[in-house]
Protein backbone atom coordinates (compact mmCIF):
# COMPACT_ATOMS: atom_id res chain seq x y z
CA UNK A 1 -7.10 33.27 13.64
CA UNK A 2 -7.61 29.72 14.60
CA UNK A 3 -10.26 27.22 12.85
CA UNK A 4 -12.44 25.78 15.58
CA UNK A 5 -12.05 22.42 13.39
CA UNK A 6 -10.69 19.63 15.53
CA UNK A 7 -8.02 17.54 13.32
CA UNK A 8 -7.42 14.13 13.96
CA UNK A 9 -4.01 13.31 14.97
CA UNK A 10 -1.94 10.97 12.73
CA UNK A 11 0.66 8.68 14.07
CA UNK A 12 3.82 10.08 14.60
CA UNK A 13 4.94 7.51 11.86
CA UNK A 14 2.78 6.58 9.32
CA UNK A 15 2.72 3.00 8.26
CA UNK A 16 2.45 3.11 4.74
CA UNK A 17 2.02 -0.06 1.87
CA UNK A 18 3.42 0.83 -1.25
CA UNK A 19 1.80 -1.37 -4.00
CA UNK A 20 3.77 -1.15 -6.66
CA UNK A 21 1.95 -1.67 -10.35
CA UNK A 22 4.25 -2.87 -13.90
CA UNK A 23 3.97 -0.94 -16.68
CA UNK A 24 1.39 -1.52 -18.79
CA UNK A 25 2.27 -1.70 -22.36
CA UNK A 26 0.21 -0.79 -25.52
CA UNK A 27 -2.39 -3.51 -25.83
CA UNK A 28 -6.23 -3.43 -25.73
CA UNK A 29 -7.44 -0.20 -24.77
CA UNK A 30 -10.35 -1.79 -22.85
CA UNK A 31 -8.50 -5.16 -21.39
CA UNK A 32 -6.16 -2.49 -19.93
CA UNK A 33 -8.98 -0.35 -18.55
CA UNK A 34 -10.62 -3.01 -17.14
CA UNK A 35 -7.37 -4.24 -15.06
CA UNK A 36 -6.72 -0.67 -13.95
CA UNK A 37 -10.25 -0.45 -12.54
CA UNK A 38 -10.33 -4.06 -10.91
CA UNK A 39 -6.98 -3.39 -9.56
CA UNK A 40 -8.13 0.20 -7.87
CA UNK A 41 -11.33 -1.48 -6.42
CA UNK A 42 -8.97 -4.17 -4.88
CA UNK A 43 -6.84 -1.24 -3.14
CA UNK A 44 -9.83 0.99 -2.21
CA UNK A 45 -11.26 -2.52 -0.24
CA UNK A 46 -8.35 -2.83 1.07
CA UNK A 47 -7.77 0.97 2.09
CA UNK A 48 -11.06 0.50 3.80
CA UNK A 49 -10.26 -2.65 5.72
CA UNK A 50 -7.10 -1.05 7.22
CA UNK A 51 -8.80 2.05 8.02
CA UNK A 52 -6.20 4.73 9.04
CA UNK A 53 -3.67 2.33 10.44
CA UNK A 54 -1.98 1.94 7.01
CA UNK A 55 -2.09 4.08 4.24
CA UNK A 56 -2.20 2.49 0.70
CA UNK A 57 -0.40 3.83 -1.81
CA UNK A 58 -0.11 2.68 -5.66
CA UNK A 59 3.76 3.59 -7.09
CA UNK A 60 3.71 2.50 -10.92
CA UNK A 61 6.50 1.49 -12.55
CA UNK A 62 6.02 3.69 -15.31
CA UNK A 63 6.09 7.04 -13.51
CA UNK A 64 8.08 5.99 -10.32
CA UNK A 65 10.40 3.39 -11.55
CA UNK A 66 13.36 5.05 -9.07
CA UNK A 67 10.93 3.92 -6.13
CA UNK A 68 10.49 0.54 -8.32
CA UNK A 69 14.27 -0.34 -8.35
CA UNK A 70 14.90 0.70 -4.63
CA UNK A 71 12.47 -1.92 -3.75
CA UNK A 72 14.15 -4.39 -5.92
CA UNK A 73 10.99 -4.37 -7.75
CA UNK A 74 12.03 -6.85 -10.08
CA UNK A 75 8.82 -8.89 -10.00
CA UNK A 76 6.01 -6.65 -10.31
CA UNK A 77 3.40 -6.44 -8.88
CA UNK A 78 4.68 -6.31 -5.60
CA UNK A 79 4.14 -4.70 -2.28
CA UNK A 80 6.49 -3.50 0.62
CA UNK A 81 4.48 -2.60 4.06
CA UNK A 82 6.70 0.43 5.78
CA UNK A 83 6.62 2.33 8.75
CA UNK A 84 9.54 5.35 9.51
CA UNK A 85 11.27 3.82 6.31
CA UNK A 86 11.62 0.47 7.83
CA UNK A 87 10.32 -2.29 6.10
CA UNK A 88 8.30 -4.48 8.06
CA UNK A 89 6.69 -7.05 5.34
CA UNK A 90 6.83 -7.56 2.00
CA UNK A 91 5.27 -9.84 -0.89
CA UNK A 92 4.92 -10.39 -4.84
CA UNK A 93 1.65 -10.32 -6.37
CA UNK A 94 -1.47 -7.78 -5.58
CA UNK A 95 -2.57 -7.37 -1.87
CA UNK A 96 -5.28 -9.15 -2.29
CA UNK A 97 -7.83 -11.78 -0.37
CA UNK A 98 -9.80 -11.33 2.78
CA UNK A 99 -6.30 -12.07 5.52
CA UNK A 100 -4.06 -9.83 4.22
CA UNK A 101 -5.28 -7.14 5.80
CA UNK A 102 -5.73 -8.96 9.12
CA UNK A 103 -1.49 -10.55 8.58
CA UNK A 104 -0.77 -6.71 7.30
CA UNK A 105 -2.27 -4.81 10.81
CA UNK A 106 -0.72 -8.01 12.65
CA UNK A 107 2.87 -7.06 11.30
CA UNK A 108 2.33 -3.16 12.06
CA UNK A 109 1.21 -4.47 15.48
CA UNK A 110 4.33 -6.73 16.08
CA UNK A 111 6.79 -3.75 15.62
CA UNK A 112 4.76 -0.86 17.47
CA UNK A 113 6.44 -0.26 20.76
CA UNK A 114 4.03 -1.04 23.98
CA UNK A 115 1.53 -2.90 21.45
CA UNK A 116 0.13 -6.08 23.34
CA UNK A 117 1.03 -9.42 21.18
């Protein structure tokens, strides 16, 4: 029996940016809450300003650090913008500040075939 829910379709390819987040060793208990919190607002803004063009995800070092060393994630935090496994963009630091989403959705646009320039 079929659901007569309409599902939006998703691109045949994904763009993805994988933040990726150092370890974060024993310190203050609250200091290290408090990051963790600022740094998931920052990515839920951001989620929200790319909307369902990219999809944001947070890879930390600690459980993924396979992922980690594959993106020569020497200097973390870091973040690599993909899109069928290709990387299109990539940068140290936290995705943060108003442009980056506008230079991130300008990169996806620059390698999506039949996109207008």
């Amino acid at each position: 029996m079929f659901s007569s829910t309409i599902l939006p379709l998703l691109p045949a390819h994904p763009a993805m940016l994988l933040v990726m987040l150092p370890t974060v060793g024993p310190g203050l208990r609250q200091e290290t809450a408090l990051a963790r919190t600022a740094t998931n607002l920052l990515l839920k803004g951001l989620q929200a300003e790319l909307g369902t063009a990219i999809r944001v995800l947070k890879v930390d070092e600690t459980s993924h650090p396979a992922v980690v060393y594959a993106f020569d994630g020497h200097g973390v935090p870091a973040f690599v913008l993909l899109r069928g496994g290709v990387e299109l963009y990539r940068q140290q630091g936290l995705p943060e500040g108003a442009p980056l989403a506008a230079l991130l959705l300008r990169k996806l646009q620059e390698t999506t075939p039949g996109a207008s320039t």
